[in-house]
Protein backbone atom coordinates (compact mmCIF):
# COMPACT_ATOMS: atom_id res chain seq x y z
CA UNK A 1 1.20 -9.12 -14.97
CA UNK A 2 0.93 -6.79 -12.14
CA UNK A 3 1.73 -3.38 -14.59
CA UNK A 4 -2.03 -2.05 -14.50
CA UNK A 5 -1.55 -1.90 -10.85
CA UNK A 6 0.85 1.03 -11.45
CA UNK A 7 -1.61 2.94 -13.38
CA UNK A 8 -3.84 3.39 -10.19
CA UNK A 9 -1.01 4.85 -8.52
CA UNK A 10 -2.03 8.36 -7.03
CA UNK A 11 0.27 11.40 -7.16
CA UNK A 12 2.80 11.69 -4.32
CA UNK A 13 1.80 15.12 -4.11
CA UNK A 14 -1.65 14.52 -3.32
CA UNK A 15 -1.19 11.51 -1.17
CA UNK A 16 1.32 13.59 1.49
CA UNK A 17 -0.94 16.61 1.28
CA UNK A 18 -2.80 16.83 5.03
CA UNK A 19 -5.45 18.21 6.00
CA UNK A 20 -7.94 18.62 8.59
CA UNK A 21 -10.08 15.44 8.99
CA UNK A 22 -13.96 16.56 9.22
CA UNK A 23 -16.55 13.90 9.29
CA UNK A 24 -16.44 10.26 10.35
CA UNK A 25 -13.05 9.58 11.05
CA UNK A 26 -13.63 5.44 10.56
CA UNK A 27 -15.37 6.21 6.48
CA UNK A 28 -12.79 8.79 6.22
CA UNK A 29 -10.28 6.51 6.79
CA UNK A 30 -11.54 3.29 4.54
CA UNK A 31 -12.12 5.94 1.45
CA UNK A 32 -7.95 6.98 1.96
CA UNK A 33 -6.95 3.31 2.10
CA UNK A 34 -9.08 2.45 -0.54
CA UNK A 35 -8.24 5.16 -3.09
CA UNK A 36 -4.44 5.37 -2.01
CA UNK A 37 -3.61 1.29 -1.64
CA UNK A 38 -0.96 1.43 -4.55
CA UNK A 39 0.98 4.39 -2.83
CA UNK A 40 0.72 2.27 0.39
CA UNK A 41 1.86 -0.57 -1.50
CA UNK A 42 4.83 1.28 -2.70
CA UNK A 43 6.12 2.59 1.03
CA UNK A 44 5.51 -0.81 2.22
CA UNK A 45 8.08 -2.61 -0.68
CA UNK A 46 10.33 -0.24 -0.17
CA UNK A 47 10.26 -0.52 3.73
CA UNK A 48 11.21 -4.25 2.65
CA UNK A 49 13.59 -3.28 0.47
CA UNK A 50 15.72 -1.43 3.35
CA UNK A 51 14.88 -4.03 5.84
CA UNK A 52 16.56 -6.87 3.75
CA UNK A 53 19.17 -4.46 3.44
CA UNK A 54 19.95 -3.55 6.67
CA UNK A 55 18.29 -6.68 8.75
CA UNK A 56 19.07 -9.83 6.15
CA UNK A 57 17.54 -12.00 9.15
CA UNK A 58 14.10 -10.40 8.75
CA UNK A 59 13.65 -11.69 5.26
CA UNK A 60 11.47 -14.75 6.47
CA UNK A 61 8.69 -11.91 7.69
CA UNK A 62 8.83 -9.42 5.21
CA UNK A 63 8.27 -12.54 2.47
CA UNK A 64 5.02 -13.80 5.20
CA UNK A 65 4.17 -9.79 5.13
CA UNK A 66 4.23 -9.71 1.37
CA UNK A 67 2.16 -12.71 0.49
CA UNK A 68 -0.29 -11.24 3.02
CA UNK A 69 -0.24 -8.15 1.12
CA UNK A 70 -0.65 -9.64 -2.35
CA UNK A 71 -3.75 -11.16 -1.54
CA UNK A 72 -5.19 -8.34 -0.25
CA UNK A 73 -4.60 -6.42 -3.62
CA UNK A 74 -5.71 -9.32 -5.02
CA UNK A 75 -9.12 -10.12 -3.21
CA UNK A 76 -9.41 -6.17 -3.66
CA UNK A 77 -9.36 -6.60 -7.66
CA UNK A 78 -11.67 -4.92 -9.68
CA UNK A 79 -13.16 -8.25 -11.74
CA UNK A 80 -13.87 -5.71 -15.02
């Protein structure tokens, strides 16, 4: 159900490269979130991942955190 989303998933390599920011910081920023929100997706599930792990008590925010996070993937959905 959620496989296509792994298919948008940009190259590590290209999402850790930095560089110099030049322009509007603010439209900078939206275009990285936008065209890197897989890659974001996958640091924040693992970041779950290790919290369960180390902090079992946390589980009741990471699942609040995740539903949060699926429907903003979700309102984000290309309709095509």
């Amino acid at each position: 159900k959620y496989g296509h989303y792994l298919g948008k998933m940009r190259p590590w390599r290209e999402f850790i490269r930095l560089s110099k920011p030049e322009g509007d910081i603010s439209k900078r920023l939206e275009v990285n979130l936008t065209h890197y929100q897989i890659n974001y997706a996958a640091i924040f599930l693992v970041q779950m991942i290790v919290a369960i792990v180390t902090n079992p008590q946390c589980l009741v925010v990471i699942c609040v955190l995740a539903v949060v996070w699926m429907g903003f993937l979700k309102k984000n959905d290309d309709p095509n």
